[in-house]
N, C-alpha and C. Protein backbone atom coordinates (compact mmCIF):
# COMPACT_ATOMS: atom_id res chain seq x y z
N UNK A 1 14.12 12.34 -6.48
CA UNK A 1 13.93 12.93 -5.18
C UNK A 1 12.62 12.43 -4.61
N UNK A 2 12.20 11.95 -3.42
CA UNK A 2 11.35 11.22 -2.58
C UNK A 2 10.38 12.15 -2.50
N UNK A 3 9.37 12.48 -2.69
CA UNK A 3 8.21 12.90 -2.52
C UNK A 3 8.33 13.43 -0.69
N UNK A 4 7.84 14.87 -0.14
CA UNK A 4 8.12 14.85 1.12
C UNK A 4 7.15 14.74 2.07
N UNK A 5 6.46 13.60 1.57
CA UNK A 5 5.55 13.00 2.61
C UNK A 5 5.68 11.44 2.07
N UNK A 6 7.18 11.19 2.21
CA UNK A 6 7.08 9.65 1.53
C UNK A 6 7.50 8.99 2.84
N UNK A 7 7.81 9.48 4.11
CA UNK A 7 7.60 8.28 4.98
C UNK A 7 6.72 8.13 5.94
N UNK A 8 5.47 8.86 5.60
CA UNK A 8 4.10 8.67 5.93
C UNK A 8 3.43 7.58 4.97
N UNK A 9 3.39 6.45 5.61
CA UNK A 9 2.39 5.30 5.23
C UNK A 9 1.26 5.54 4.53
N UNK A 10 0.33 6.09 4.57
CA UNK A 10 -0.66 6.70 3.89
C UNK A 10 -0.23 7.77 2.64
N UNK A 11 0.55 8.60 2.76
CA UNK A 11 0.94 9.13 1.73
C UNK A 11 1.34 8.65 0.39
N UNK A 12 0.54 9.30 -1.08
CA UNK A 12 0.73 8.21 -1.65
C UNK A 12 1.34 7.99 -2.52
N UNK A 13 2.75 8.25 -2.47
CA UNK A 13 4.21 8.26 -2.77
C UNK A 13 4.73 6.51 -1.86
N UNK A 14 4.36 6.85 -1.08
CA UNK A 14 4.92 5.91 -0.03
C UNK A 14 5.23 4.75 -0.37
N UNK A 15 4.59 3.84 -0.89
CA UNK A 15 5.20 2.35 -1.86
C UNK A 15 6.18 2.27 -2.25
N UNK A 16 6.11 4.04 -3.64
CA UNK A 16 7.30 3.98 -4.25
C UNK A 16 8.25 4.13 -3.71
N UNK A 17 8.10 4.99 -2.96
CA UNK A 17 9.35 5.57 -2.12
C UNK A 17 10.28 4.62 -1.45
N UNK A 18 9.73 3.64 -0.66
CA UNK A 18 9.77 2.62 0.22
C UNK A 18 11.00 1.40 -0.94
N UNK A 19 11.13 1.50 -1.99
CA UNK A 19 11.48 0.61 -3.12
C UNK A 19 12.98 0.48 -3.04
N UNK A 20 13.66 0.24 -3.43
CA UNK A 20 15.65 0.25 -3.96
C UNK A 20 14.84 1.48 -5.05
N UNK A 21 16.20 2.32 -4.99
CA UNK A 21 16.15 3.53 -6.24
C UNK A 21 15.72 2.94 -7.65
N UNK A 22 16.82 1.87 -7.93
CA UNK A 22 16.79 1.11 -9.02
C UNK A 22 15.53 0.80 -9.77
N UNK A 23 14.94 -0.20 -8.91
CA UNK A 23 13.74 -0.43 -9.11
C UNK A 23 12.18 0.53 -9.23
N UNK A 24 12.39 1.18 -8.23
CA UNK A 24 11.19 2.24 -8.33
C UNK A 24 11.61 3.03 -9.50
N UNK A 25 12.75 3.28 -10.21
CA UNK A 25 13.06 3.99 -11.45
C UNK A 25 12.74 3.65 -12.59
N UNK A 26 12.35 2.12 -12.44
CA UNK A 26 11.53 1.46 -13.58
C UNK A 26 9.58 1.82 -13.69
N UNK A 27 9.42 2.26 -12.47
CA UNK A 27 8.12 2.43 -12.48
C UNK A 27 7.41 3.45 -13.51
N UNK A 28 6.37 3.12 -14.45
CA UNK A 28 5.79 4.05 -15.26
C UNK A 28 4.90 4.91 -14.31
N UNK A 29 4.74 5.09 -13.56
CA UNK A 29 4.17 5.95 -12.83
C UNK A 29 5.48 6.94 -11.69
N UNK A 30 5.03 8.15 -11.50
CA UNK A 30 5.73 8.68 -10.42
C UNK A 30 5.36 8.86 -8.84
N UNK A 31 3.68 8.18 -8.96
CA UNK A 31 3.37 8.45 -7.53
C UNK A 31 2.85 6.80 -7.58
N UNK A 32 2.92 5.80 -7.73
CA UNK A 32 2.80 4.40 -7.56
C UNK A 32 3.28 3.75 -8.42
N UNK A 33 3.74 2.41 -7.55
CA UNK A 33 4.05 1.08 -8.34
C UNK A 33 3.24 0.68 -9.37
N UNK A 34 4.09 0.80 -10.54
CA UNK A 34 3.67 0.40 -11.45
C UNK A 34 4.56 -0.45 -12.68
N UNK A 35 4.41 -1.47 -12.38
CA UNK A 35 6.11 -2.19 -13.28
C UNK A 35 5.61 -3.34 -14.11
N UNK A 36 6.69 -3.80 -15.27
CA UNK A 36 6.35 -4.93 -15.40
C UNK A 36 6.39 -6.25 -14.79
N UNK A 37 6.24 -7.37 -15.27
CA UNK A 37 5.98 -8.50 -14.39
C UNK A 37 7.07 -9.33 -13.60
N UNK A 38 8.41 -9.03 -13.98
CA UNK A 38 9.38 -8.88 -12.82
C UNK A 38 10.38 -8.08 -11.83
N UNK A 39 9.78 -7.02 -12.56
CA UNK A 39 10.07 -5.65 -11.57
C UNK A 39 8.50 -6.32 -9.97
N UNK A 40 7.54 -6.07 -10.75
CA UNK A 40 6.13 -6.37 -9.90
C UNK A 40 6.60 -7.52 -9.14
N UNK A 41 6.97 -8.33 -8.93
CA UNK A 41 7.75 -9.52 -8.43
C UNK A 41 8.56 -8.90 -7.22
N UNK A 42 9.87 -8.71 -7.74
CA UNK A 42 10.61 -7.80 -7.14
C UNK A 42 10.33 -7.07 -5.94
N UNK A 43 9.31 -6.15 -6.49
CA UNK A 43 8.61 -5.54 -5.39
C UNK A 43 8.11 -5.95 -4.48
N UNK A 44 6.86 -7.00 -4.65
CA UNK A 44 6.20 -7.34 -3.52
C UNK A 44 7.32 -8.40 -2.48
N UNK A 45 8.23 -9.13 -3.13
CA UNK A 45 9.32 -9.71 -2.06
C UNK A 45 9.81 -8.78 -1.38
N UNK A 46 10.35 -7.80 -1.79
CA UNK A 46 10.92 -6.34 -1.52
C UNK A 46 9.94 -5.98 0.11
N UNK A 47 9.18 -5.78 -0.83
CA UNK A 47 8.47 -4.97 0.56
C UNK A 47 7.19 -5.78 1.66
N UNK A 48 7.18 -7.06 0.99
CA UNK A 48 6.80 -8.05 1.73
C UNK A 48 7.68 -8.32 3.07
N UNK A 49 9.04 -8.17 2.59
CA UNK A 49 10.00 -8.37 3.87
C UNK A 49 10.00 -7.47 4.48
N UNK A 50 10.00 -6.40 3.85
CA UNK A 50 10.16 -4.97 5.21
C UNK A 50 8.86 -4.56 5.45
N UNK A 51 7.92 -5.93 5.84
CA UNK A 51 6.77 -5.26 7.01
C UNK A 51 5.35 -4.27 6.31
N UNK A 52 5.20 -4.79 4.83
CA UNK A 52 4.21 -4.39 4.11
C UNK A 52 3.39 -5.33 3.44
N UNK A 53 1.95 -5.37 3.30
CA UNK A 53 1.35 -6.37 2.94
C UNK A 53 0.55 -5.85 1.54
N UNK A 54 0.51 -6.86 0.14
CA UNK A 54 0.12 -6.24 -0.90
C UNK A 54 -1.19 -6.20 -0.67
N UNK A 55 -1.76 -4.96 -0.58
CA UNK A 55 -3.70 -5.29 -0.66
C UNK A 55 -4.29 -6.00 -1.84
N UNK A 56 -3.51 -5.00 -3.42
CA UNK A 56 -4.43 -5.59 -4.63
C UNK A 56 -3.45 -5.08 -5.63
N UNK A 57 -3.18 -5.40 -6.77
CA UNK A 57 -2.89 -5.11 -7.75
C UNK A 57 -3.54 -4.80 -8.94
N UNK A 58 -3.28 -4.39 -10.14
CA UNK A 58 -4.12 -4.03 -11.15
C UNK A 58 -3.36 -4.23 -12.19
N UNK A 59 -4.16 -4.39 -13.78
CA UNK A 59 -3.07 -4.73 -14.89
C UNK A 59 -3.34 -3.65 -16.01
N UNK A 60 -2.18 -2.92 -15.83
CA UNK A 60 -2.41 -1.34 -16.91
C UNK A 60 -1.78 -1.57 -17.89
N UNK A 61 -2.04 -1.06 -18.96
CA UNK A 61 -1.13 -1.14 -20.28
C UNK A 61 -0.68 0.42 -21.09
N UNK A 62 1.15 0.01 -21.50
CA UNK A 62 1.44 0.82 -21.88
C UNK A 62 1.49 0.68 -23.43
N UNK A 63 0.72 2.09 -23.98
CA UNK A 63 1.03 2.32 -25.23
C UNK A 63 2.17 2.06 -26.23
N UNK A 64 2.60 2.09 -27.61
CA UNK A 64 3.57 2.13 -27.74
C UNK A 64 4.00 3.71 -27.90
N UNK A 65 3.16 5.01 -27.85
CA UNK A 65 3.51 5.81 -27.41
C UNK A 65 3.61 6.68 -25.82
N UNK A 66 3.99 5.58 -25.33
CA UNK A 66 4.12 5.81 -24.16
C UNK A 66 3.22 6.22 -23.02
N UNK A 67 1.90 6.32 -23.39
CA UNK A 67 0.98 6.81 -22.90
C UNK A 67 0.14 5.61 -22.20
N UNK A 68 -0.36 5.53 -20.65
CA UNK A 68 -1.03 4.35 -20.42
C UNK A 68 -2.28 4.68 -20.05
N UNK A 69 -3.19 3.12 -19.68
CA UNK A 69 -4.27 2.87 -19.68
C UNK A 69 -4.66 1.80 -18.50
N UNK A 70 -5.75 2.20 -17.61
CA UNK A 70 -5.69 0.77 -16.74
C UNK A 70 -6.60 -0.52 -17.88
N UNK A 71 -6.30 -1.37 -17.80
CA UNK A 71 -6.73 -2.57 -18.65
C UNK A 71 -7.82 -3.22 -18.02
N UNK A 72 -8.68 -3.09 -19.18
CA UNK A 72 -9.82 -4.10 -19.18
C UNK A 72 -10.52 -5.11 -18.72
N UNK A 73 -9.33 -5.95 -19.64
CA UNK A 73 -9.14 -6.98 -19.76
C UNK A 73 -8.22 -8.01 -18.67
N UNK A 74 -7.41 -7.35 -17.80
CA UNK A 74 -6.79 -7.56 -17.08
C UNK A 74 -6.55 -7.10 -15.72
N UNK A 75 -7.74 -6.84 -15.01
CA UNK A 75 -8.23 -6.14 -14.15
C UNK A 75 -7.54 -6.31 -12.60
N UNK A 76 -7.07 -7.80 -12.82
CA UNK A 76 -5.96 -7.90 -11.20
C UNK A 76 -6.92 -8.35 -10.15
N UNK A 77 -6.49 -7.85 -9.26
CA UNK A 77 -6.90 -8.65 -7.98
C UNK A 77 -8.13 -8.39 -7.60
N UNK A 78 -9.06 -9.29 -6.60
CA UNK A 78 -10.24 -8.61 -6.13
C UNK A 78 -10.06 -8.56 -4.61
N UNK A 79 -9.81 -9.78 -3.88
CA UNK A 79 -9.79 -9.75 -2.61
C UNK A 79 -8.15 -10.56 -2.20
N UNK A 80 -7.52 -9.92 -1.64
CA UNK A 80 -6.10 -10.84 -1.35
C UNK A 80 -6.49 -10.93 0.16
N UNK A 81 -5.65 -12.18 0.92
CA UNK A 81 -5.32 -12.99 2.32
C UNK A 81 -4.96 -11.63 2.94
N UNK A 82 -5.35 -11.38 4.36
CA UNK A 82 -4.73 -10.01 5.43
C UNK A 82 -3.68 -10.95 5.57
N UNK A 83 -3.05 -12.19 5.48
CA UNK A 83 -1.94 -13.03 5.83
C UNK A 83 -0.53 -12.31 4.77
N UNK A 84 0.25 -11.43 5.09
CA UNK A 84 1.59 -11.18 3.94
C UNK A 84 1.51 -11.77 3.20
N UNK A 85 2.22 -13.39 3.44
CA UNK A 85 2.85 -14.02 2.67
C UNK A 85 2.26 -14.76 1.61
N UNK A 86 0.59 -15.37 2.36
CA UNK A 86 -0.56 -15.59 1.70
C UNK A 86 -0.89 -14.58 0.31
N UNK A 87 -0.99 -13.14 0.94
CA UNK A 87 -1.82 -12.28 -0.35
C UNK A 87 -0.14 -12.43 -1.53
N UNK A 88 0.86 -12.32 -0.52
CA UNK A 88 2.49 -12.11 -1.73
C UNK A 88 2.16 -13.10 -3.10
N UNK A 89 2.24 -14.87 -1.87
CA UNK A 89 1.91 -16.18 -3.15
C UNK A 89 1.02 -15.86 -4.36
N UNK A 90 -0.44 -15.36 -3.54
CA UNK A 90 -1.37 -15.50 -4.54
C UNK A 90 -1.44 -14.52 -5.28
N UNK A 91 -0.90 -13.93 -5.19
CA UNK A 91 -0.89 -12.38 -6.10
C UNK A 91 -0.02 -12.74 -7.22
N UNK A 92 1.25 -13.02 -6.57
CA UNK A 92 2.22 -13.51 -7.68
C UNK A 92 1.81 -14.66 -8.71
N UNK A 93 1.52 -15.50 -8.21
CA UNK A 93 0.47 -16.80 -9.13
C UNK A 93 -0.24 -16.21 -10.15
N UNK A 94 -1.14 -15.24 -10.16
CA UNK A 94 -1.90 -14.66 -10.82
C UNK A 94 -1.35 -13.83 -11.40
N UNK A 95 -0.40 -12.64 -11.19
CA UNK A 95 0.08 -12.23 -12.22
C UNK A 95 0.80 -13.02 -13.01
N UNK A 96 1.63 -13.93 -13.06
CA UNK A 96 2.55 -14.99 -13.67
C UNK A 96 1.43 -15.26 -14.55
N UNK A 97 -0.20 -15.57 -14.32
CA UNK A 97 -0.69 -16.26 -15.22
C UNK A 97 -1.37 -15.07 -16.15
N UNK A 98 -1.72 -14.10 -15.34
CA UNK A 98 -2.56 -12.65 -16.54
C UNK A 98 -1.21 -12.30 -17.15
N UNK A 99 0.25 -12.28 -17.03
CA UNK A 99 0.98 -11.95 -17.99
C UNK A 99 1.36 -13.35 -19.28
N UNK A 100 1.21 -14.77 -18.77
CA UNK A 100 1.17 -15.75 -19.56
C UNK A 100 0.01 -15.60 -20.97
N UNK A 101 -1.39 -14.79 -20.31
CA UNK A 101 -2.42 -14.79 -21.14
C UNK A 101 -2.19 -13.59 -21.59
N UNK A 102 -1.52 -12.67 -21.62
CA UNK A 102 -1.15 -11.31 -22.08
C UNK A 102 -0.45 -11.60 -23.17
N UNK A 103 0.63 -12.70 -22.94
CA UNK A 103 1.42 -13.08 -23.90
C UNK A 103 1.13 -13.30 -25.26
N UNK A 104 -0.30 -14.33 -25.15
CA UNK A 104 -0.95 -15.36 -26.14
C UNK A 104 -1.95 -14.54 -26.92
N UNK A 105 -2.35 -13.15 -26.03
CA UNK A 105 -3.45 -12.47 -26.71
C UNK A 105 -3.47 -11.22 -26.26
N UNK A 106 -2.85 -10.54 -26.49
CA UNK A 106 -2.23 -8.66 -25.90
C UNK A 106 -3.68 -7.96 -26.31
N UNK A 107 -3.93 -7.38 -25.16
CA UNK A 107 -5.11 -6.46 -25.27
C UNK A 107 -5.05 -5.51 -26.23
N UNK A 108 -3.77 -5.29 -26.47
CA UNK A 108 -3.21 -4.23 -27.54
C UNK A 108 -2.39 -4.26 -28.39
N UNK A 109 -2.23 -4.49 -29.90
CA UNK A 109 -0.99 -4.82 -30.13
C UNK A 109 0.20 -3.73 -30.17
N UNK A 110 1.44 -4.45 -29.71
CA UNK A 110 2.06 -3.58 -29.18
C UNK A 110 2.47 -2.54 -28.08
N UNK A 111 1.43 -2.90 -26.76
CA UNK A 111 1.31 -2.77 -26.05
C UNK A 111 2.12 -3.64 -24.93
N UNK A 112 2.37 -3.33 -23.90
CA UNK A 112 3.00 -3.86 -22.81
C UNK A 112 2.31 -3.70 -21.56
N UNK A 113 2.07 -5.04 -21.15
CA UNK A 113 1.18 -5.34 -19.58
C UNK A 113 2.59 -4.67 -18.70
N UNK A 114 1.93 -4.02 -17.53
CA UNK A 114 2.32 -3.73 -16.43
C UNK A 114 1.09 -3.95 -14.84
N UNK A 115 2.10 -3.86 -13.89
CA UNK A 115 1.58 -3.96 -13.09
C UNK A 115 1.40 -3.10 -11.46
N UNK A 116 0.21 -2.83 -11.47
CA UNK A 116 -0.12 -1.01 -10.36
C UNK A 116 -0.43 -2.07 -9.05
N UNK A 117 0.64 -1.77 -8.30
CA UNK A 117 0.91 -2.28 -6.41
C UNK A 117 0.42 -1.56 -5.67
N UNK A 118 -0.94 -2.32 -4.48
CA UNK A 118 -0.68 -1.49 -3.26
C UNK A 118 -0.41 -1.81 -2.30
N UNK A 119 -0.22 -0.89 -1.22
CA UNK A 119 0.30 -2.12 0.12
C UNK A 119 -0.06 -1.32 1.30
N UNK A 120 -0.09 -2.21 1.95
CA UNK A 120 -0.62 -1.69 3.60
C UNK A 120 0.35 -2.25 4.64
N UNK A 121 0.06 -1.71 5.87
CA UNK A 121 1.25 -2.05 6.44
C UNK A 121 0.24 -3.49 7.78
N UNK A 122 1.40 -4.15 8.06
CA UNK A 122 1.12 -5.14 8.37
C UNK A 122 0.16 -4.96 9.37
């Protein structure tokens, strides 16, 4: 059920809300995007097209008891392009590569990189 201030832009449900059911159902969080690295994909095409621009992302990790953490080691974005499609590319580039180096050397073992979306509107 949609949070009832989820089609207020500022409200901060709103990302998720904004998602396919499907997808936002993967999210480890209930009030933001938070997915792994092709759900996180997903998304920002997702809502890149319907008129939202990613500000920054972040790289959290889940426990293997299920419990998470924002990561360290994998801290995400600092400054993305006010250009959509610009901040979409480079965002995506970079996660592709902090989950490549996640791969080779897991902050945790047993742990799983995910990834916390925000977005603004165009």
């Amino acid at each position: 059920m949609a949070d009832p201030g989820g089609s207020d832009p500022r409200a901060p449900t709103a990302d998720l809300d904004a998602l396919p059911g499907e997808l936002a159902r993967q999210s480890i969080s209930k009030s933001v995007i938070m997915l792994p690295l092709d759900g996180a994909i997903q998304a920002i095409e997702h809502l890149s097209q319907h008129g939202r621009r990613l500000e920054n992302w972040e790289g959290w990790v889940r426990m293997r008891d299920g419990t998470r953490a924002k990561s360290l080691g994998y801290t995400g974005s600092f400054a993305l392009s006010r250009d959509p499609s610009r901040a979409a590319e480079t965002a995506i580039a970079a996660m592709r590569s902090t989950s490549a180096s996640w791969d080779r050397n897991p902050e945790y073992p047993g742990a799983t990189l995910y990834f916390a979306l925000s977005f603004g509107a165009v």
